[in-house]
N, C-alpha and C. Protein backbone atom coordinates (compact mmCIF):
# COMPACT_ATOMS: atom_id res chain seq x y z
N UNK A 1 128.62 22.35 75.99
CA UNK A 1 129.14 23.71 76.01
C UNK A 1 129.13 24.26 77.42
N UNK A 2 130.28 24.51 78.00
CA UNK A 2 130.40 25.53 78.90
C UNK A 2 129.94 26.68 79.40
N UNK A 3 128.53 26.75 80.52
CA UNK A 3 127.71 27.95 80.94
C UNK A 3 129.01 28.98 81.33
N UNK A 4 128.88 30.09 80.74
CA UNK A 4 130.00 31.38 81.48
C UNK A 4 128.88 32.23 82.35
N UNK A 5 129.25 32.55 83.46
CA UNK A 5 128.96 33.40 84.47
C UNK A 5 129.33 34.95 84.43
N UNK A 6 128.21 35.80 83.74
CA UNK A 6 129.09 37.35 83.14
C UNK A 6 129.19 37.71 84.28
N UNK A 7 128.81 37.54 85.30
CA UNK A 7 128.97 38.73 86.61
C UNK A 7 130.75 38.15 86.95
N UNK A 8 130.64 36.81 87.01
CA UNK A 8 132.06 36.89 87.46
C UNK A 8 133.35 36.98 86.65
N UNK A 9 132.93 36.70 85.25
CA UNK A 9 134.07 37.43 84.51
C UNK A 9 134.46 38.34 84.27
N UNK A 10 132.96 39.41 84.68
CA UNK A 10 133.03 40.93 85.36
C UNK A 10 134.29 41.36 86.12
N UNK A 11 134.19 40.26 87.67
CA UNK A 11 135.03 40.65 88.85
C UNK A 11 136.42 39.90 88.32
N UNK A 12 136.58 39.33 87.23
CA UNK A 12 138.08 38.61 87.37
C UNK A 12 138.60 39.90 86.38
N UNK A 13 137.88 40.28 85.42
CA UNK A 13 138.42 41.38 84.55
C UNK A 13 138.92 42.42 85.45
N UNK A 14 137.90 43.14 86.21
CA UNK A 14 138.28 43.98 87.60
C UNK A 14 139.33 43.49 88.07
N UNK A 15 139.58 42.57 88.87
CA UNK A 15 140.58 42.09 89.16
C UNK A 15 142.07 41.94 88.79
N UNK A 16 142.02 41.64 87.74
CA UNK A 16 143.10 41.71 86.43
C UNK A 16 143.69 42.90 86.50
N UNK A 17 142.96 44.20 86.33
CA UNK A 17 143.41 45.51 86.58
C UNK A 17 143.72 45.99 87.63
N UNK A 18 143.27 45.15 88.70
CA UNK A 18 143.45 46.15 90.19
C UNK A 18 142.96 47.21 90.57
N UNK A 19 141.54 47.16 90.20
CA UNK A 19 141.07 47.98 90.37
C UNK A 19 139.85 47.55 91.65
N UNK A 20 139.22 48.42 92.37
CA UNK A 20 138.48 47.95 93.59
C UNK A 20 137.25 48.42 92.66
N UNK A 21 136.09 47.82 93.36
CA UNK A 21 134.76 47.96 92.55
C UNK A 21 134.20 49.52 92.95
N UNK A 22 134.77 49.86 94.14
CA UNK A 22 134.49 51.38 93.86
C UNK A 22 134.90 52.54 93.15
N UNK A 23 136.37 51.98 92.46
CA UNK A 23 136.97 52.63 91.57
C UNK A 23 136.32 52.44 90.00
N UNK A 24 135.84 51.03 89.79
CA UNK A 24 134.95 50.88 88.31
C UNK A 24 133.66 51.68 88.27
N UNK A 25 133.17 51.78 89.58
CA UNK A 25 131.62 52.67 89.74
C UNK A 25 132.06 53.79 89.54
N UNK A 26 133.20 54.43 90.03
CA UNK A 26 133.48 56.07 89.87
C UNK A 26 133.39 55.78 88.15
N UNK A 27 134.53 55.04 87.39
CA UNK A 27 135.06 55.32 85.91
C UNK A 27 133.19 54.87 85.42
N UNK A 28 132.47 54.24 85.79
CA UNK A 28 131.35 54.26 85.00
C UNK A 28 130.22 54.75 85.09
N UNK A 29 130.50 55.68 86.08
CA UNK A 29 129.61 57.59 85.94
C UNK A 29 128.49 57.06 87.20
N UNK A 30 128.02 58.19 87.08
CA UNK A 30 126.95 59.09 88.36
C UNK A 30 126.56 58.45 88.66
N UNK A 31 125.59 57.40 87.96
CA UNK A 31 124.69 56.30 88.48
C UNK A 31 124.90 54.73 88.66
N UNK A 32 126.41 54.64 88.74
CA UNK A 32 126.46 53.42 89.40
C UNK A 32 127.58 53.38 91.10
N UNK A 33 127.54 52.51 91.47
CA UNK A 33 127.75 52.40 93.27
C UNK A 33 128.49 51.11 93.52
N UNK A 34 129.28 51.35 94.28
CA UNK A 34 130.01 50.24 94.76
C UNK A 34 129.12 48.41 94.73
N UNK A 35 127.80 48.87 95.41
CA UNK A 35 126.81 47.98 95.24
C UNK A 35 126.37 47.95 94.44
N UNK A 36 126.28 48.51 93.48
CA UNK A 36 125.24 48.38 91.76
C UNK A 36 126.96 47.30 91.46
N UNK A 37 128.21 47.76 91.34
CA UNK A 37 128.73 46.69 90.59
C UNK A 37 128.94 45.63 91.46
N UNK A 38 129.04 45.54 92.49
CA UNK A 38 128.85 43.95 93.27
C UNK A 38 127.51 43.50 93.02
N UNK A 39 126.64 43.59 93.10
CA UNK A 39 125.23 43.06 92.44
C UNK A 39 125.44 42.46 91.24
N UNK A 40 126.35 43.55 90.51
CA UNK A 40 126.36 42.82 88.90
C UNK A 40 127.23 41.81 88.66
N UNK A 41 128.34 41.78 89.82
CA UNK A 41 129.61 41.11 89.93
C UNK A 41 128.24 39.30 90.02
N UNK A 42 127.82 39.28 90.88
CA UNK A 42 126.97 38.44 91.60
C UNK A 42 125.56 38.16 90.30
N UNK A 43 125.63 38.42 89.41
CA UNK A 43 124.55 37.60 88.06
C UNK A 43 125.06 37.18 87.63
N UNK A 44 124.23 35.99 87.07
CA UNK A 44 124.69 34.67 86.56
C UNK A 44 124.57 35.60 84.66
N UNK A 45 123.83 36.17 84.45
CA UNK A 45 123.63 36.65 83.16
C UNK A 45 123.30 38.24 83.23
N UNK A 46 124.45 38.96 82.53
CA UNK A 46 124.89 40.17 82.09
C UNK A 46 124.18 40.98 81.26
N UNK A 47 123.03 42.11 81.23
CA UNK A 47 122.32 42.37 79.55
C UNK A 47 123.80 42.85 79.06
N UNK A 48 123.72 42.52 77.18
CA UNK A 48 124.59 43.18 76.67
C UNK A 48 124.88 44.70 77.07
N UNK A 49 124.13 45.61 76.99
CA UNK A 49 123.95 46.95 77.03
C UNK A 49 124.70 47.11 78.03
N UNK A 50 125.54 46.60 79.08
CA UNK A 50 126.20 46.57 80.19
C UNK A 50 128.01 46.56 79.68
């Protein structure tokens, strides 16, 4: 079985839309940052709650 990488199916989904990662931090409120979603872009494993 095939390991999937959630951070980077994160950035291809982003991607897909055209959207820049500082535009997903604005749409996903106060407390996240250009760097909170490149960090997340960059884990190998995603919590669901994300």
């Amino acid at each position: 079985m095939k390991h999937l990488h959630g951070g980077r199916n994160i950035k291809r989904f982003r991607e897909m839309l055209g959207i820049k990662q500082e535009a997903l931090a604005f749409e996903l409120g106060d407390d996240w940052t250009q760097k909170k979603v490149s960090l997340l872009e960059q884990k190998e494993s995603v919590e669901p709650a994300v």
